[in-house]
Every structure is written in C-alpha cells, then in structure tokens.
PDB file of N, CA and C in Angstrom:
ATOM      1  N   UNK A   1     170.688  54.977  91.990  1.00  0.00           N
ATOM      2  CA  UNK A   1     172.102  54.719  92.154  1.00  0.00           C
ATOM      3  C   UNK A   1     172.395  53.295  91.660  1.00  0.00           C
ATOM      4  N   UNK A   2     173.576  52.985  90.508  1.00  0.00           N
ATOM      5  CA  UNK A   2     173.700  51.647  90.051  1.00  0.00           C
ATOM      6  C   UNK A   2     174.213  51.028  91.402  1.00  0.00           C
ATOM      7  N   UNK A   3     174.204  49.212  91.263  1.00  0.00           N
ATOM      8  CA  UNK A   3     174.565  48.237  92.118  1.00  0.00           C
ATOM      9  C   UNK A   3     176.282  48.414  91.687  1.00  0.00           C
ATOM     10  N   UNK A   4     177.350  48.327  92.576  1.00  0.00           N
ATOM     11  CA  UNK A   4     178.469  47.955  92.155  1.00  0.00           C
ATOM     12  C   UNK A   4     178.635  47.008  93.184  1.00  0.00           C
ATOM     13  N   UNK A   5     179.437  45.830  91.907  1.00  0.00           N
ATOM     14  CA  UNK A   5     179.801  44.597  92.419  1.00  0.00           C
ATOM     15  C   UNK A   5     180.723  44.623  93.343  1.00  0.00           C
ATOM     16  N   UNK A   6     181.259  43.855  94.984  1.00  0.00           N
ATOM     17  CA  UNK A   6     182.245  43.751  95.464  1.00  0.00           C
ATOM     18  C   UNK A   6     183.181  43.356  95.203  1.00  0.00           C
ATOM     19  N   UNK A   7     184.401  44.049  95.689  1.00  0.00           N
ATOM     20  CA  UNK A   7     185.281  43.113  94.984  1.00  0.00           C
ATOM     21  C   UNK A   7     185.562  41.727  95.451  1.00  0.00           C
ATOM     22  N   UNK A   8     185.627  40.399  95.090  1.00  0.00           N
ATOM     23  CA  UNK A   8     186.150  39.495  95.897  1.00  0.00           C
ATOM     24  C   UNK A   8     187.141  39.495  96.795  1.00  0.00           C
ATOM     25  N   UNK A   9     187.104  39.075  98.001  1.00  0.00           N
ATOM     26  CA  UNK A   9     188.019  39.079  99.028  1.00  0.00           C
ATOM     27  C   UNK A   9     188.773  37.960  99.057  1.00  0.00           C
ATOM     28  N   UNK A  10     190.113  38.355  99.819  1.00  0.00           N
ATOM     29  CA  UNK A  10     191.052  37.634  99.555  1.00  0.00           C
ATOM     30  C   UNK A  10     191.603  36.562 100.718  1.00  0.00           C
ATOM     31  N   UNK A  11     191.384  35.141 100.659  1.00  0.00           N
ATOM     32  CA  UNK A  11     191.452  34.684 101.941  1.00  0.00           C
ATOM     33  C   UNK A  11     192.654  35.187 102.967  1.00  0.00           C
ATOM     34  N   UNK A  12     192.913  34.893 104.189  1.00  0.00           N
ATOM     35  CA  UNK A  12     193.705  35.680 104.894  1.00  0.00           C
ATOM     36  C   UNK A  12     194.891  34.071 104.943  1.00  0.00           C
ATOM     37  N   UNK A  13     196.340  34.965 105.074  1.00  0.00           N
ATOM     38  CA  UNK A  13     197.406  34.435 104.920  1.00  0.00           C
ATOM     39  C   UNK A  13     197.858  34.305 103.377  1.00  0.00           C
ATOM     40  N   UNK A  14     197.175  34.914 102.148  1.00  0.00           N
ATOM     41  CA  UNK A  14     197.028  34.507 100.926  1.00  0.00           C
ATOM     42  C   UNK A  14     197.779  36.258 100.628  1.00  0.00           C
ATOM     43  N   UNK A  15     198.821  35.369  99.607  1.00  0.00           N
ATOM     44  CA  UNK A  15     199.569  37.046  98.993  1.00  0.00           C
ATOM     45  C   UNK A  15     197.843  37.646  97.945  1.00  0.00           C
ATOM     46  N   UNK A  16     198.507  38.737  97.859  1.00  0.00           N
ATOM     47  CA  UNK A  16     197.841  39.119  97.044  1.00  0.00           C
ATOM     48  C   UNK A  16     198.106  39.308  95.249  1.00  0.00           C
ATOM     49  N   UNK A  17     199.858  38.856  95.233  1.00  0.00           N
ATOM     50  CA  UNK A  17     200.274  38.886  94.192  1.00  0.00           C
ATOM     51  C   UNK A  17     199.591  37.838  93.384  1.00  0.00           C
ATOM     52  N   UNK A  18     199.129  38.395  91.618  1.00  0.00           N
ATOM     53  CA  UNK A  18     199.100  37.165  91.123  1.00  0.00           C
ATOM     54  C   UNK A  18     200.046  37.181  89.821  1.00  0.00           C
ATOM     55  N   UNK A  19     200.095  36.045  89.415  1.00  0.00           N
ATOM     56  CA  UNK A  19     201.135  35.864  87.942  1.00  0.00           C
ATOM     57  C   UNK A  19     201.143  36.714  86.861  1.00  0.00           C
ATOM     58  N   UNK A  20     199.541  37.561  87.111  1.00  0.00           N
ATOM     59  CA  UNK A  20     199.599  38.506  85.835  1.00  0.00           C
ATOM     60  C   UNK A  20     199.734  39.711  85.992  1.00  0.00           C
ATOM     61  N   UNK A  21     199.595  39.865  87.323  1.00  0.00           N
ATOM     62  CA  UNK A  21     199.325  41.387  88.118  1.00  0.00           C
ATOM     63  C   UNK A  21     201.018  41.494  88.247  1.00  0.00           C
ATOM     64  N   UNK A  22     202.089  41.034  88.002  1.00  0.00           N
ATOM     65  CA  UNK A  22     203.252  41.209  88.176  1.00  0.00           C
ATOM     66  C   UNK A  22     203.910  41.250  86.917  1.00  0.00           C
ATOM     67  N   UNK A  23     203.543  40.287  86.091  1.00  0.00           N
ATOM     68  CA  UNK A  23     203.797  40.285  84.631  1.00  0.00           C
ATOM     69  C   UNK A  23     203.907  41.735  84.099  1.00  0.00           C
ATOM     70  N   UNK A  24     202.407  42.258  83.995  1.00  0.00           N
ATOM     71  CA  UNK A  24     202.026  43.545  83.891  1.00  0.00           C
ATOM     72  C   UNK A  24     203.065  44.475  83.910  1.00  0.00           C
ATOM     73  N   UNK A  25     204.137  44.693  85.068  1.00  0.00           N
ATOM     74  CA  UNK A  25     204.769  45.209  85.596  1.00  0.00           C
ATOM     75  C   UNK A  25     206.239  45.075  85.025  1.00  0.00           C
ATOM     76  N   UNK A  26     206.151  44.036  84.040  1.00  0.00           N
ATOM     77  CA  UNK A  26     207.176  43.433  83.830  1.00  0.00           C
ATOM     78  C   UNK A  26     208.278  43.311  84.909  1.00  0.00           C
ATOM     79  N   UNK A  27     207.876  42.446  85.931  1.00  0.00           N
ATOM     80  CA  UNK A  27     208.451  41.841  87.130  1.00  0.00           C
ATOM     81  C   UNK A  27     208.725  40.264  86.570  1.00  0.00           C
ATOM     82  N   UNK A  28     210.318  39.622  86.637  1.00  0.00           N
ATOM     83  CA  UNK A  28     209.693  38.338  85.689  1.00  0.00           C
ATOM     84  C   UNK A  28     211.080  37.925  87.408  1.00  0.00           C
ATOM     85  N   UNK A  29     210.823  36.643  87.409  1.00  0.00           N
ATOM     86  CA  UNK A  29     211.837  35.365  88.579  1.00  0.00           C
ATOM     87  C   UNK A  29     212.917  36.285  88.386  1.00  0.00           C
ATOM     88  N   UNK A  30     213.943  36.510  87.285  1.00  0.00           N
ATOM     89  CA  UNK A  30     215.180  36.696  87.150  1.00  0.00           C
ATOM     90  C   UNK A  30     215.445  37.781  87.882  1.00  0.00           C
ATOM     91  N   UNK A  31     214.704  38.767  87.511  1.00  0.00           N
ATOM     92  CA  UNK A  31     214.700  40.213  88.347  1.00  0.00           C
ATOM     93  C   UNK A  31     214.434  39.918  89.572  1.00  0.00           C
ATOM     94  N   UNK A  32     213.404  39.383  89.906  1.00  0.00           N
ATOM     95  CA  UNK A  32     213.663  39.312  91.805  1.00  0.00           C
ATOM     96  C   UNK A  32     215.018  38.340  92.045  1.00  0.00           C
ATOM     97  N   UNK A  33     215.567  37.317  91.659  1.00  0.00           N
ATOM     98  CA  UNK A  33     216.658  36.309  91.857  1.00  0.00           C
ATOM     99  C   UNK A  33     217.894  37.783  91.702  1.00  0.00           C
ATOM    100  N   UNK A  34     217.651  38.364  90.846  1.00  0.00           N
ATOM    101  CA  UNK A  34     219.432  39.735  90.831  1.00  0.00           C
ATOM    102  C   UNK A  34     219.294  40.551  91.989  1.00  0.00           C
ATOM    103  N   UNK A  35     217.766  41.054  92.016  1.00  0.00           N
ATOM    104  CA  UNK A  35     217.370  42.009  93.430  1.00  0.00           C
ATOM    105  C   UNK A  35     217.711  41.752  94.464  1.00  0.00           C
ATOM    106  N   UNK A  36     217.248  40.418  94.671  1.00  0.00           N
ATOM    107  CA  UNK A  36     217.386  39.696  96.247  1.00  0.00           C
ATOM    108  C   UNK A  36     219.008  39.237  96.664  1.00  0.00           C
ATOM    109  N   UNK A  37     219.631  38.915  95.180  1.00  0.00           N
ATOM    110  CA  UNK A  37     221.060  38.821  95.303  1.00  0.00           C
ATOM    111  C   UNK A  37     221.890  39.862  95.596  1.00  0.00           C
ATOM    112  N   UNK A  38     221.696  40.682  94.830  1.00  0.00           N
ATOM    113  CA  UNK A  38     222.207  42.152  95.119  1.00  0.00           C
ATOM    114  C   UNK A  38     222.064  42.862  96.229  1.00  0.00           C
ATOM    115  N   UNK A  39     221.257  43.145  96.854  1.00  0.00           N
ATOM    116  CA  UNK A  39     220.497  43.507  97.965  1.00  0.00           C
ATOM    117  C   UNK A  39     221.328  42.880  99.392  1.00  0.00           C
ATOM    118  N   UNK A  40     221.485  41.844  99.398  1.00  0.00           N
ATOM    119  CA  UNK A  40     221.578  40.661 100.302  1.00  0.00           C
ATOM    120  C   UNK A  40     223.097  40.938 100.207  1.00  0.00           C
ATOM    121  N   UNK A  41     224.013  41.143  99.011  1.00  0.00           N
ATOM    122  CA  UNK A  41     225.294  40.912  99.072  1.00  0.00           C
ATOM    123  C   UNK A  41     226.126  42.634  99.623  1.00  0.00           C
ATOM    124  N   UNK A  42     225.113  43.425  98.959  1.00  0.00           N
ATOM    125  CA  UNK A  42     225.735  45.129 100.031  1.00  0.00           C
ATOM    126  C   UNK A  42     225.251  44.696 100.846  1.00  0.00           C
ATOM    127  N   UNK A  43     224.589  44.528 101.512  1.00  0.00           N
ATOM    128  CA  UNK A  43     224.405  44.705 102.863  1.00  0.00           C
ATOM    129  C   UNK A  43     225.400  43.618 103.842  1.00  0.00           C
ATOM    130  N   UNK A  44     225.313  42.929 103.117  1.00  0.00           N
ATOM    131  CA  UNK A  44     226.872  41.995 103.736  1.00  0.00           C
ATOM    132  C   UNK A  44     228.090  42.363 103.640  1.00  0.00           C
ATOM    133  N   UNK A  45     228.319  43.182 102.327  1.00  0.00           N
ATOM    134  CA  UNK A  45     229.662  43.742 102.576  1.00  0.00           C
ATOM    135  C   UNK A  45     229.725  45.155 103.068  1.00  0.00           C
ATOM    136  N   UNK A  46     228.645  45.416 103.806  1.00  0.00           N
ATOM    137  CA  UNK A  46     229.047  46.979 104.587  1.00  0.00           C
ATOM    138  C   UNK A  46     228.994  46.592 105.844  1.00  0.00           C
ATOM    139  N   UNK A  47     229.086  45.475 106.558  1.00  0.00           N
ATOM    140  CA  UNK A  47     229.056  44.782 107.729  1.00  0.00           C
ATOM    141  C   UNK A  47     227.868  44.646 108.080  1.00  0.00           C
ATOM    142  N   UNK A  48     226.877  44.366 107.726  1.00  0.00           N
ATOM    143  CA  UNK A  48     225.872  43.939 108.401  1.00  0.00           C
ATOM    144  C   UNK A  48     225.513  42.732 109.088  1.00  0.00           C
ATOM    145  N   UNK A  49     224.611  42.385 109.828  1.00  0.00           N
ATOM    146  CA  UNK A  49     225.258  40.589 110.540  1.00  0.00           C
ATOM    147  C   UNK A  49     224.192  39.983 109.160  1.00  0.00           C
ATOM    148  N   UNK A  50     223.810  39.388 109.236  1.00  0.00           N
ATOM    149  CA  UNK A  50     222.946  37.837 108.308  1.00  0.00           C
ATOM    150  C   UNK A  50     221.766  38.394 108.581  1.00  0.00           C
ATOM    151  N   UNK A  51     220.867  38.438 110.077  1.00  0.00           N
ATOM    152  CA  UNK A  51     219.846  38.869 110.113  1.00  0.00           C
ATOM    153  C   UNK A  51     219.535  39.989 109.449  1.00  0.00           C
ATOM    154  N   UNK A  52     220.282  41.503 109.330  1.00  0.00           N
ATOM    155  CA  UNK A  52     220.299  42.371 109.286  1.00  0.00           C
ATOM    156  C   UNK A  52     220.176  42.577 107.306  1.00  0.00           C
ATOM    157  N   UNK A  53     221.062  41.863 106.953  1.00  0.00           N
ATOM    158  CA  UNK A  53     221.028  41.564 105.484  1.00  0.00           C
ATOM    159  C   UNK A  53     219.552  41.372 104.865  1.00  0.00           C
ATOM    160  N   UNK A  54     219.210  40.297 105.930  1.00  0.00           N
ATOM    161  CA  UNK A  54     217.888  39.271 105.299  1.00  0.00           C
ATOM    162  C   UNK A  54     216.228  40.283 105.479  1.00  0.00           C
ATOM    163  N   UNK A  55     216.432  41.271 106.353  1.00  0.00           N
ATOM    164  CA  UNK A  55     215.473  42.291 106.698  1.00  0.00           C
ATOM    165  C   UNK A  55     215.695  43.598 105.409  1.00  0.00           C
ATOM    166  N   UNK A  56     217.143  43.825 105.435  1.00  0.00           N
ATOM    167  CA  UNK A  56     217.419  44.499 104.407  1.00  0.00           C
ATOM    168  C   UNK A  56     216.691  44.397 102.875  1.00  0.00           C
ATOM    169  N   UNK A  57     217.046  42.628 102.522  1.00  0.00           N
ATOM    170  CA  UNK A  57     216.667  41.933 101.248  1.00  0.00           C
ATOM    171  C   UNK A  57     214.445  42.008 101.369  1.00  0.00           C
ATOM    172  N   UNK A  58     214.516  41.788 102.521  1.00  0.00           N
ATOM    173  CA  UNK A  58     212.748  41.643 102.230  1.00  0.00           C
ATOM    174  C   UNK A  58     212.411  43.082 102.015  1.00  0.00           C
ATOM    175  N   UNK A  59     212.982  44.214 102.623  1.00  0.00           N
ATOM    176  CA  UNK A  59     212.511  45.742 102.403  1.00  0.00           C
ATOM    177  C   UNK A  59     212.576  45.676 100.852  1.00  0.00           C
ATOM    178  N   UNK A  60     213.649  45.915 100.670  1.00  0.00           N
ATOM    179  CA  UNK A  60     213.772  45.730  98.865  1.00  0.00           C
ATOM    180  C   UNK A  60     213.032  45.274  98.017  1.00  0.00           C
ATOM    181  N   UNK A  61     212.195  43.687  98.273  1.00  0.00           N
ATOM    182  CA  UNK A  61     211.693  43.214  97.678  1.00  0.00           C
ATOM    183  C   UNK A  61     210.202  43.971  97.770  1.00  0.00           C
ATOM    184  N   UNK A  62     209.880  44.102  99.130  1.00  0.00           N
ATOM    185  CA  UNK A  62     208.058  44.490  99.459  1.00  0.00           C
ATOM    186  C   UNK A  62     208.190  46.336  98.781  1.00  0.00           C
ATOM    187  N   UNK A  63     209.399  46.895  98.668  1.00  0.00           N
ATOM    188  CA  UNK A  63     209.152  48.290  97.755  1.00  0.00           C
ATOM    189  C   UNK A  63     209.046  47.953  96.023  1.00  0.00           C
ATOM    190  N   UNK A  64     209.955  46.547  95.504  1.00  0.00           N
ATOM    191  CA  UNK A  64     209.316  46.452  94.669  1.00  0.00           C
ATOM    192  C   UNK A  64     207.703  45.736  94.301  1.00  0.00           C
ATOM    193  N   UNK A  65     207.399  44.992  94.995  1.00  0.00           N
ATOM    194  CA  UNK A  65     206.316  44.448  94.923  1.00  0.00           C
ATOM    195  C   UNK A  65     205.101  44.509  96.175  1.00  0.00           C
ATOM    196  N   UNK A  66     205.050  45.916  96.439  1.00  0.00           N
ATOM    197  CA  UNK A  66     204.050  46.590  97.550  1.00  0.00           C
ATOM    198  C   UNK A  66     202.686  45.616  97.600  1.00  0.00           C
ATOM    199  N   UNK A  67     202.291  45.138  96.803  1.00  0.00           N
ATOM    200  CA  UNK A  67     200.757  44.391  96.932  1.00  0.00           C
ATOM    201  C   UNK A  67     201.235  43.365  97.425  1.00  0.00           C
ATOM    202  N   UNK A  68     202.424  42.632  97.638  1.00  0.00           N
ATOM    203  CA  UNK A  68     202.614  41.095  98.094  1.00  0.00           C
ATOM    204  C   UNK A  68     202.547  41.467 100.123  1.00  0.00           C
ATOM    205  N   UNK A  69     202.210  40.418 100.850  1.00  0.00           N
ATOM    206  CA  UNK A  69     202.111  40.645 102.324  1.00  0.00           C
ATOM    207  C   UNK A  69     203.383  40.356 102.731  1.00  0.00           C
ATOM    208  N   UNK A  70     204.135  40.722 103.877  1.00  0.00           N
ATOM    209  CA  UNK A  70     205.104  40.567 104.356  1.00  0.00           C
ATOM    210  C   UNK A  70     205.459  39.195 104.528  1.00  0.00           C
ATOM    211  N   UNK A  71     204.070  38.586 105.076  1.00  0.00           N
ATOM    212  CA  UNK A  71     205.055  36.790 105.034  1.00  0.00           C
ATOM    213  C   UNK A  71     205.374  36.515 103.426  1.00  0.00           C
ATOM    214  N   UNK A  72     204.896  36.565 102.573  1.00  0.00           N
ATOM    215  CA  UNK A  72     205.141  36.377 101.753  1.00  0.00           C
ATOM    216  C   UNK A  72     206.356  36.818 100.880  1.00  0.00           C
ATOM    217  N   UNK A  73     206.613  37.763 101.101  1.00  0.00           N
ATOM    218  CA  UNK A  73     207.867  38.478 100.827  1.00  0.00           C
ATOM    219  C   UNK A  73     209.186  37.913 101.583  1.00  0.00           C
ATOM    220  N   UNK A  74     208.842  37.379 102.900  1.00  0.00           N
ATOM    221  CA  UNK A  74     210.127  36.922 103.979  1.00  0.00           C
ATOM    222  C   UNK A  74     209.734  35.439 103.051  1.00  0.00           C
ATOM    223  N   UNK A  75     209.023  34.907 102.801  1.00  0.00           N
ATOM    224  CA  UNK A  75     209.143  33.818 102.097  1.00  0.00           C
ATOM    225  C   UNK A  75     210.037  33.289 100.932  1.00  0.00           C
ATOM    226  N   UNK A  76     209.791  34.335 100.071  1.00  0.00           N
ATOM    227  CA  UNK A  76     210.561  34.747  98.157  1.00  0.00           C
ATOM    228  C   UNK A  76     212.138  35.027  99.130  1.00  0.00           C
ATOM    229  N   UNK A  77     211.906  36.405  99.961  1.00  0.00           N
ATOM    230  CA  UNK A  77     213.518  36.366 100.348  1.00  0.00           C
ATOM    231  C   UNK A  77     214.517  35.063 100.429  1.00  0.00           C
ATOM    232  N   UNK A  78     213.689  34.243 101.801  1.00  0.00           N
ATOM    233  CA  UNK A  78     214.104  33.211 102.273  1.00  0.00           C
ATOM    234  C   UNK A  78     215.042  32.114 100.954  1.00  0.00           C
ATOM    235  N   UNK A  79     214.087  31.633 100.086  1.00  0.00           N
ATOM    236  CA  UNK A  79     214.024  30.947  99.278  1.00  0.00           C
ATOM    237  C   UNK A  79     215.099  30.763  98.645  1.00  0.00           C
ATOM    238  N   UNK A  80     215.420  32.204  97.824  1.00  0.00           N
ATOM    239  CA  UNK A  80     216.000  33.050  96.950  1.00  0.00           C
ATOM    240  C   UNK A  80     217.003  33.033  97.564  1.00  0.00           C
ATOM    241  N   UNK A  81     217.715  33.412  98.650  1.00  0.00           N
ATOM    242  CA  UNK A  81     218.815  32.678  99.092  1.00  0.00           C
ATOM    243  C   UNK A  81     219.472  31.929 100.424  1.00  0.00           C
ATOM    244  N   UNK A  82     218.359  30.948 100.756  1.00  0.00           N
ATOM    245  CA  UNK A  82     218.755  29.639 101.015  1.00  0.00           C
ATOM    246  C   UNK A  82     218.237  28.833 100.091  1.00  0.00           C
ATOM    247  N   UNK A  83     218.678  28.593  98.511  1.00  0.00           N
ATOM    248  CA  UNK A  83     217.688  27.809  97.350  1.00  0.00           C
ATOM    249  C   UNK A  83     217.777  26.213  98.080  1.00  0.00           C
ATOM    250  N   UNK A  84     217.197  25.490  97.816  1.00  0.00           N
ATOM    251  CA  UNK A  84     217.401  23.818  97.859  1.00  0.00           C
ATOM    252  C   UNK A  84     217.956  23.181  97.335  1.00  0.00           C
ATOM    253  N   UNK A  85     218.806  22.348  98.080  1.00  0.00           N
ATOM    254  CA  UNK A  85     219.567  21.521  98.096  1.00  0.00           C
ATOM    255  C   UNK A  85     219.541  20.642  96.752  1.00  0.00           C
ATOM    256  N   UNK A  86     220.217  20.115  96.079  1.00  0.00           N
ATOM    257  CA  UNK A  86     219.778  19.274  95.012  1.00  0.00           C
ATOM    258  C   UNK A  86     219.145  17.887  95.790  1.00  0.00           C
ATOM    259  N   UNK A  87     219.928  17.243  96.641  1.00  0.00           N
ATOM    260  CA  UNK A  87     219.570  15.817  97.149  1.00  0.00           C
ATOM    261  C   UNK A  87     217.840  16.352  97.335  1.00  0.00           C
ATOM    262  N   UNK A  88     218.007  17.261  98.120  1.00  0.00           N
ATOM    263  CA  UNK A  88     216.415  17.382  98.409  1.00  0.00           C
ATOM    264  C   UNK A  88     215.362  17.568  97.552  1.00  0.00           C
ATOM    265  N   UNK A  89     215.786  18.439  96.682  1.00  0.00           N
ATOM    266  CA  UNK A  89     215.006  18.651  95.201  1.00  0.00           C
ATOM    267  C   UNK A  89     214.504  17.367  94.854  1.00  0.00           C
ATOM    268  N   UNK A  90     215.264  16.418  94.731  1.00  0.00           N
ATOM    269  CA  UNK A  90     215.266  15.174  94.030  1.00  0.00           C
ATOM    270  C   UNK A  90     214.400  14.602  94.506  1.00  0.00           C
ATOM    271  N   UNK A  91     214.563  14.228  96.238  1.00  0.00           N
ATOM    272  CA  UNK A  91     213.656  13.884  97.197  1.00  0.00           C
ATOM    273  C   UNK A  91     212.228  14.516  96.533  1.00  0.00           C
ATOM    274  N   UNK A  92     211.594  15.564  96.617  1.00  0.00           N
ATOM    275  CA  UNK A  92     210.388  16.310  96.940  1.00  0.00           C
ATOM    276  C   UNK A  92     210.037  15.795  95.299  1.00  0.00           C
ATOM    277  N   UNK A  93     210.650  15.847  94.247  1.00  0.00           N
ATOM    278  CA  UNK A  93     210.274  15.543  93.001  1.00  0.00           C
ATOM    279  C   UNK A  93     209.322  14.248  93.271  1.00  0.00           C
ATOM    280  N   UNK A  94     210.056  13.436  94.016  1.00  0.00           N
ATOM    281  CA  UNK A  94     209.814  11.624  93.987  1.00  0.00           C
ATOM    282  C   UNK A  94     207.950  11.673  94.255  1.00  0.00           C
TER     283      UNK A  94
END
C-alpha cells in the first residue's frame, strides 16, 4: 500500500480561505463589497432591525465562500460595512 502524505493542518482560529483558492473561483474584493452591500441593504428595507441584517449579510457571504470559518466571515461582513474612518486610516498608516 503507497505512503500518502497528510495534508497540512490548519492552525485553529485561521480561515481557511486563501488568495488563490478564491481567485480560482473568480471571487475578486468587488464582488464580496456588491454582495455584502446588497444583502445588508434588502434586508434593511424589508424591516429587519441592524442585527438581523448583519446575520443576514454573513449567511450570504459563508454560502458564497463555504471554506472561510464563521469568525471570519462575521469579520469581512463587519468590515465591509462599518469601513474605516479616514482620520483613522491615516492614523494606522503612520
């Protein structure tokens, strides 16, 4: 019986997404930035409260991108729309 190699494991708290494994997919920023916008804005205008939106927007995102972990996904949500501040941008650049 041949040896098969393991696969490397993936530290824990660590997405599993990587830059090429999404590429692949042709998944590029812009498309998640319209998704997460879109997503986020029905669900606000069919009355949903904010929380309800923001659970909405991460479902959306983790059906398009099933290999990423849930924190990680409430992360991209988060981000995507609460973006940063410019003053602060500026700050974190320094």
């Amino acid at each position: 019986m041949p040896y098969i190699e393991p696969r490397p494991k993936t530290p824990k708290g660590r997405a599993r997404r990587t830059p090429e494994r999404s590429l692949e997919r042709g998944a590029t920023p812009e498309d998640d930035q319209t998704l997460v916008e879109r997503v986020h804005a029905f669900a606000l205008s069919v009355s949903a409260t904010e929380e309800q939106a923001w659970r909405a927007t991460v479902g959306a995102y983790l059906q398009k991108h099933p290999d990423v972990s849930l924190a990680m996904a409430e992360r991209v949500v988060t981000c995507l729309i609460r973006p940063i501040k410019p003053a602060v941008r500026s700050r974190i650049a320094e």
